[in-house]
Protein backbone atom coordinates (compact mmCIF):
# COMPACT_ATOMS: atom_id res chain seq x y z
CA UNK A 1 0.00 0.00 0.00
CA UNK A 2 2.52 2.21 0.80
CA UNK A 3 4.27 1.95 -2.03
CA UNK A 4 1.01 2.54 -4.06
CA UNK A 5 0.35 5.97 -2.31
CA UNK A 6 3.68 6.81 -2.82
CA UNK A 7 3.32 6.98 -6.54
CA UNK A 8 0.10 9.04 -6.65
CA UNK A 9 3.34 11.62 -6.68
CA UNK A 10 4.38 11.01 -10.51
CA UNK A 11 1.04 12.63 -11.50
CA UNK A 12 -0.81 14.43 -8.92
CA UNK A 13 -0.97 17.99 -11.35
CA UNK A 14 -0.64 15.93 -14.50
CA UNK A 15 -3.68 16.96 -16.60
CA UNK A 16 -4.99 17.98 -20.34
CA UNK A 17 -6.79 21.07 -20.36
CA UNK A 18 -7.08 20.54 -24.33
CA UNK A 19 -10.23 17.98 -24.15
CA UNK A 20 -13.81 19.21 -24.62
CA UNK A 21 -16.22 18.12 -22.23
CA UNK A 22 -13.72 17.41 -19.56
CA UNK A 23 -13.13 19.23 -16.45
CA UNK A 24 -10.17 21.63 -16.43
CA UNK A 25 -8.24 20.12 -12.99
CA UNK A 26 -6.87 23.75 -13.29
CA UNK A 27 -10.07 25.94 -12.43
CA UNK A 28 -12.56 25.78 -9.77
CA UNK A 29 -16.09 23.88 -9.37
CA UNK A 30 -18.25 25.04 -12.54
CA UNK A 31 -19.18 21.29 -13.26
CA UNK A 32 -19.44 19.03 -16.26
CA UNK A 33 -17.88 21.11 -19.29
CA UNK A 34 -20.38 21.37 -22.16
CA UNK A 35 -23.10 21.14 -20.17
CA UNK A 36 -26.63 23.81 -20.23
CA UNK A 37 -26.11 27.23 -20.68
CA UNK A 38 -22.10 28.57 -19.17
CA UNK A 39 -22.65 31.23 -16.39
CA UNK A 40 -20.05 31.90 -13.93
CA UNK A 41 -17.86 29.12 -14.52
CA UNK A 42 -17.82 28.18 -10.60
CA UNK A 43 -16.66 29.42 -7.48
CA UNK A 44 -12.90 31.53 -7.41
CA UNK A 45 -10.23 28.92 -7.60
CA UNK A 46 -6.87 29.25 -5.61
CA UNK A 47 -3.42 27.98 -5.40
CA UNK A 48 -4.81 25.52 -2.42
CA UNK A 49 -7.56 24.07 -5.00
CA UNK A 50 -5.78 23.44 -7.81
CA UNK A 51 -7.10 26.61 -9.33
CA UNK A 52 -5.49 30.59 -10.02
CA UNK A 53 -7.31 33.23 -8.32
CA UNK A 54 -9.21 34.67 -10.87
CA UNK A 55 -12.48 35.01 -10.29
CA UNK A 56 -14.68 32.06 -11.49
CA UNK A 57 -12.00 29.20 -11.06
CA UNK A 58 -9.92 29.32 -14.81
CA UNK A 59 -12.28 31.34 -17.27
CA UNK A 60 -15.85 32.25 -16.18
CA UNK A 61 -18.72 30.56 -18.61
CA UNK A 62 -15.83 28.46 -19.88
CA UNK A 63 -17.10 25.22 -21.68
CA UNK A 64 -14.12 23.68 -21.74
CA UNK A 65 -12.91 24.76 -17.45
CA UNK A 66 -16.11 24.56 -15.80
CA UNK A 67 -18.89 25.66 -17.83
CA UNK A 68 -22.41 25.85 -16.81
CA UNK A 69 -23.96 25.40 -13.53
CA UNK A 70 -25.40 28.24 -11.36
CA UNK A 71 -21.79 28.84 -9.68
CA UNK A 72 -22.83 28.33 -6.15
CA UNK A 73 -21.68 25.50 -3.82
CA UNK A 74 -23.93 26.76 -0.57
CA UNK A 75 -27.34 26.68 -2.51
CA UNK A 76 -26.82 23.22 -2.97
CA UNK A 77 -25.41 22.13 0.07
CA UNK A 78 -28.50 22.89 2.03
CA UNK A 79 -30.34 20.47 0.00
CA UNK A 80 -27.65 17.65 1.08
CA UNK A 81 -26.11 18.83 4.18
CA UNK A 82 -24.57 15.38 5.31
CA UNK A 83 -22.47 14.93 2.65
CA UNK A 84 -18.73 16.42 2.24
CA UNK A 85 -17.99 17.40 -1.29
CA UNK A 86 -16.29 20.39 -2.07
CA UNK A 87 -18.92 21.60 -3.71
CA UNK A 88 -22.52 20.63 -4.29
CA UNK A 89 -24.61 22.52 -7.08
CA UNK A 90 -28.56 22.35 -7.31
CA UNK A 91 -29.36 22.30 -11.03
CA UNK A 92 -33.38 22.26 -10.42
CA UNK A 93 -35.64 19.53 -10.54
CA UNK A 94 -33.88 17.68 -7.53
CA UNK A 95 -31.02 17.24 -9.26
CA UNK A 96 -27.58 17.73 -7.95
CA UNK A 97 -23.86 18.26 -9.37
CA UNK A 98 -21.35 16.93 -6.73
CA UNK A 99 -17.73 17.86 -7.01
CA UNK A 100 -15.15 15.92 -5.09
CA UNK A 101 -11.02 17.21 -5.33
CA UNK A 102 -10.28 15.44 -2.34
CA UNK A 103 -8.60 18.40 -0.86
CA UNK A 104 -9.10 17.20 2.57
CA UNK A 105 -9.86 13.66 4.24
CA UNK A 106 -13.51 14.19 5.02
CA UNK A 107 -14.59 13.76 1.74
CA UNK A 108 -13.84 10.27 2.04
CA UNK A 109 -16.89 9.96 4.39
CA UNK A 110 -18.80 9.75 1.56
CA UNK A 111 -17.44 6.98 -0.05
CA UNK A 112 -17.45 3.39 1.79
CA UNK A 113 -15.48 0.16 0.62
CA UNK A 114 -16.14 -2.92 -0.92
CA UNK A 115 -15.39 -5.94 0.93
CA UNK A 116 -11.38 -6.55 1.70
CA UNK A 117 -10.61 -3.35 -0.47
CA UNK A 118 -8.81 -0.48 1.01
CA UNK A 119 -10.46 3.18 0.42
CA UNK A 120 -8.40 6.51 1.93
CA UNK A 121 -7.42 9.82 0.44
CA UNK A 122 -3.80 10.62 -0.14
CA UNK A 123 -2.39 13.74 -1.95
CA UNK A 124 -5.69 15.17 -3.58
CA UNK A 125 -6.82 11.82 -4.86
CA UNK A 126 -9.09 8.93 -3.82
CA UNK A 127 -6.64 5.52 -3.63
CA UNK A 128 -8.61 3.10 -4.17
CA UNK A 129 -6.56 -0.75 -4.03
CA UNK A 130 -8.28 -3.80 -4.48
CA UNK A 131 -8.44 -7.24 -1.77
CA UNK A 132 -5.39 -8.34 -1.30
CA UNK A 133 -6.43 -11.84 -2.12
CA UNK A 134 -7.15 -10.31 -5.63
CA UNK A 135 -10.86 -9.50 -7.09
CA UNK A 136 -12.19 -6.13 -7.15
CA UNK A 137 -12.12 -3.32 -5.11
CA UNK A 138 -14.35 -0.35 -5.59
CA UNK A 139 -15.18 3.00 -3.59
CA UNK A 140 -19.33 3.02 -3.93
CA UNK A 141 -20.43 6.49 -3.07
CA UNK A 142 -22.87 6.11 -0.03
CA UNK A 143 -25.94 8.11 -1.56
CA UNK A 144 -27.85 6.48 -3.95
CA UNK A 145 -28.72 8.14 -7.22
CA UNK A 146 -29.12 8.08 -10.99
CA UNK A 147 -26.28 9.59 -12.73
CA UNK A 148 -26.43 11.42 -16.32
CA UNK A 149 -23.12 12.44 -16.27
CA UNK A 150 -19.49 11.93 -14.24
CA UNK A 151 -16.12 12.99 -15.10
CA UNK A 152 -13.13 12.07 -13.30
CA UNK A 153 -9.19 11.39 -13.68
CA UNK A 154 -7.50 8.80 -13.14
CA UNK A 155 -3.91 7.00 -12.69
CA UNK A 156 -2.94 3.10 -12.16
CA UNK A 157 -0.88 2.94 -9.50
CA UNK A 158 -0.02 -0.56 -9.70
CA UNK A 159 -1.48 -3.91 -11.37
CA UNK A 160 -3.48 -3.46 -15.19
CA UNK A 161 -6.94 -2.68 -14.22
CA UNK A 162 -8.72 0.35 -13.85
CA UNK A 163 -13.07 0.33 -13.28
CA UNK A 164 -15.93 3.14 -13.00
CA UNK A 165 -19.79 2.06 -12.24
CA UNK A 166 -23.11 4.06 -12.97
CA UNK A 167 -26.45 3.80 -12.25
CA UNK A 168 -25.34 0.04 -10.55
CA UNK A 169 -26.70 -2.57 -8.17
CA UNK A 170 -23.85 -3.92 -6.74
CA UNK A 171 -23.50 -7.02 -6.09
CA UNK A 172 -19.85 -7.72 -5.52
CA UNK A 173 -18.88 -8.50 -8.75
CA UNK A 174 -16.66 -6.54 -11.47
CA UNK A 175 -19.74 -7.56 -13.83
CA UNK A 176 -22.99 -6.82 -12.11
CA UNK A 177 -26.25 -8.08 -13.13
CA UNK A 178 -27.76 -4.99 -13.26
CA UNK A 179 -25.95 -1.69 -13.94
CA UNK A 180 -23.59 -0.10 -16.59
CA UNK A 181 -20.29 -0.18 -16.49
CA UNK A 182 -16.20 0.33 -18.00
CA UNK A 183 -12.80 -1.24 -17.64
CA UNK A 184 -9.40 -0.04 -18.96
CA UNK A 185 -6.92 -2.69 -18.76
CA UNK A 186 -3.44 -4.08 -20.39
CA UNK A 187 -6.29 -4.79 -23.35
CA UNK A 188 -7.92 -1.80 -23.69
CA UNK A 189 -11.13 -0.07 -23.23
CA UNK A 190 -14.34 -2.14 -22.83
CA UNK A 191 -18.19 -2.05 -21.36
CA UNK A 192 -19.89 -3.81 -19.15
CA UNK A 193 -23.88 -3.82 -19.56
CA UNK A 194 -26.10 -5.60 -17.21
CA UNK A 195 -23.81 -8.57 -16.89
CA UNK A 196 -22.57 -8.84 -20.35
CA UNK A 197 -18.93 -7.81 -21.40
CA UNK A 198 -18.15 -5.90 -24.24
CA UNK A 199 -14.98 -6.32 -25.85
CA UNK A 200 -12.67 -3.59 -26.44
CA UNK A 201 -13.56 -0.92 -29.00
CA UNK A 202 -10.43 0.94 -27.62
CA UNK A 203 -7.20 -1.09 -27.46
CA UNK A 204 -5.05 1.11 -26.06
CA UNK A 205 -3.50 -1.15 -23.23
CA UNK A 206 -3.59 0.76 -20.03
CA UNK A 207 -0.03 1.44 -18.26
CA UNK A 208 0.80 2.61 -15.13
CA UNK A 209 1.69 6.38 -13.95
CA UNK A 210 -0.28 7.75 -16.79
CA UNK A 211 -2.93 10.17 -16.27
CA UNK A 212 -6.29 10.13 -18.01
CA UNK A 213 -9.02 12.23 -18.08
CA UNK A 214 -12.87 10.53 -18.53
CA UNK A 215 -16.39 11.60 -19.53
CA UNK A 216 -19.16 9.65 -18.78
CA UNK A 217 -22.71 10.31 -19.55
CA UNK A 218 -25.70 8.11 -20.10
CA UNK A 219 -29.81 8.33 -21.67
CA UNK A 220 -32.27 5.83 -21.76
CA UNK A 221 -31.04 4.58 -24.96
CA UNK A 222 -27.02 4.82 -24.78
CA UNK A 223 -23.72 5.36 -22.48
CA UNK A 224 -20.91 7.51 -23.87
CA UNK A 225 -17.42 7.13 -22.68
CA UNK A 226 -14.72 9.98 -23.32
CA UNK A 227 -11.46 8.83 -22.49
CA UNK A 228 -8.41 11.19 -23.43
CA UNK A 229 -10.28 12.44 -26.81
CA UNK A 230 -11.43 9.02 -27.69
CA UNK A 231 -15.12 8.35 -27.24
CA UNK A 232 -16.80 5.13 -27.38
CA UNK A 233 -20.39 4.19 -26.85
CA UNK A 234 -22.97 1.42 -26.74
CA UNK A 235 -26.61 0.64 -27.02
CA UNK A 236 -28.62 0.57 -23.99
CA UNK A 237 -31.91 -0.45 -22.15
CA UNK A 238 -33.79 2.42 -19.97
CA UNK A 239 -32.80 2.20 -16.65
CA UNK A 240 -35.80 -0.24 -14.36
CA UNK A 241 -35.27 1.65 -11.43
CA UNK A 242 -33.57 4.69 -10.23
CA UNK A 243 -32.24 3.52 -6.66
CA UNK A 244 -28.95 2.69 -7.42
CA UNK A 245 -25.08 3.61 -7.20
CA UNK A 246 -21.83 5.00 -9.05
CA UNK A 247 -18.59 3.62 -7.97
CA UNK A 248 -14.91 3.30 -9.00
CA UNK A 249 -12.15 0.95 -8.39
CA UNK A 250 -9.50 -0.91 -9.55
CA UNK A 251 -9.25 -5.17 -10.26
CA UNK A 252 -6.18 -7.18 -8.84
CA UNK A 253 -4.74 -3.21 -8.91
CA UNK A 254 -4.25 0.07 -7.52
CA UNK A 255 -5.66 3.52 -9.05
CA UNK A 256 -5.71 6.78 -8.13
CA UNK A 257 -8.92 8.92 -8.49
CA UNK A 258 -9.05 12.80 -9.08
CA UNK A 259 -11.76 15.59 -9.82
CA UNK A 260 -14.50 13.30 -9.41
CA UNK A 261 -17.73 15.54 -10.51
CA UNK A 262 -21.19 13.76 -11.35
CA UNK A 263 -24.54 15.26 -11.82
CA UNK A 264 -27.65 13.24 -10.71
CA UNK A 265 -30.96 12.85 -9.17
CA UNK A 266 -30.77 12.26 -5.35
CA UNK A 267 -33.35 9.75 -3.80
């Protein structure tokens, strides 16, 4: 473990601010890039975020650092006052955008652990390393909701397998029954819907110490996944029910997490 953490060093500012539709690690909390109308672009970043201190957190109304959103972390926190993001945006409609830099170890109280994995925050990320009898290991945030859209970086720390989870039932294994699902490993990029594997569309193998940068979003009809410029999607079934999770983790591995922002519908 400790020589997992002790990685999370090679990359911790490593990011592409070149990608559309993928949050600027740069700027402050605007949200999901790309996404409604831009206003303010998010709250002032600093030097202690990540950000400058400009007002608006990089460029305000930027589509590519921040974008839309109505700018204002307290409005939303009153409507979810026991959870610890570093910012929580009401969009209307009960919907919610959560923003997570892992800036402090609090924010961890909103994630909980698979069984035998190992779940902390360590240098602005969320470490996520799997059982160490092998198997997956995943950090399932503890409110459950339906997710449209999550983006989120990412680094392999150790091992070849990297996983994200939306709109889930869990059941303990890397291919639920009943969810959606990716995995980037020493194959490539692949989905996994309601229990079936997809093969790789993307075969870029998956290395250690490298940062990407992800975009998730899903409809009733199909899941999109932005990794590094490359998008893939598939066809999908409308969701049954709505009470349900988003997780990531990492199989027989070690990843580091960063900028985790997802919008969704509380229950």
């Amino acid at each position: 473990m400790a020589a997992a953490v002790a990685a999370i060093a090679y990359c911790v500012s490593c990011s592409s601010t070149t990608q559309t539709n993928v949050l600027a690690t740069q700027g402050g909390y605007g949200g999901l890039a790309g996404s409604s109308v831009p206003s303010t672009g998010g709250t002032a970043g600093t030097v202690e975020n990540g950000g400058t201190t400009s007002v608006g957190g990089a460029q305000a109304g930027s589509t590519a650092a921040g974008g839309a959103g109505n700018g204002s972390c307290a409005a939303g926190a009153a409507l979810a006052p026991d959870l610890h993001a570093a910012c929580i945006e009401d969009l209307g409609q009960g919907k919610l955008r959560l923003s997570y830099d892992f800036s402090d170890a609090s924010q961890a109280l909103d994630w909980s652990s698979s069984t035998g994995a190992a779940v902390s925050v360590n240098q602005r990320a969320l470490v996520i390393v799997s059982p160490e009898g092998g198997g997956i290991g995943v950090a399932i945030f503890k409110k459950k909701l339906h997710v449209e859209k999550a983006s989120f970086s990412f680094t392999l720390l150790s091992g070849n397998t990297a996983n994200w989870y939306i709109n889930t039932i869990w059941s303990g294994s890397w291919n639920p029954d009943s969810g959606y699902g990716g995995y980037h490993d020493y194959t490539g990029r692949g989905f996994i819907i309601n229990g079936t594997e997809h093969s790789p569309a993307d075969v870029s193998p998956l290395s250690v110490g490298v940062m990407h940068e992800n975009t998730v979003e899903q409809s009733d009809s199909e899941i999109k996944w932005s990794q590094d410029g490359s998008v893939m999607t598939q066809t999908v079934s409308p969701l049954p029910v709505k009470d349900r999770i988003f997780a990531l983790g990492a199989y027989d591995s070690s990843a580091a997490f960063y900028h985790v922002i997802f919008e969704g519908t509380l229950n």
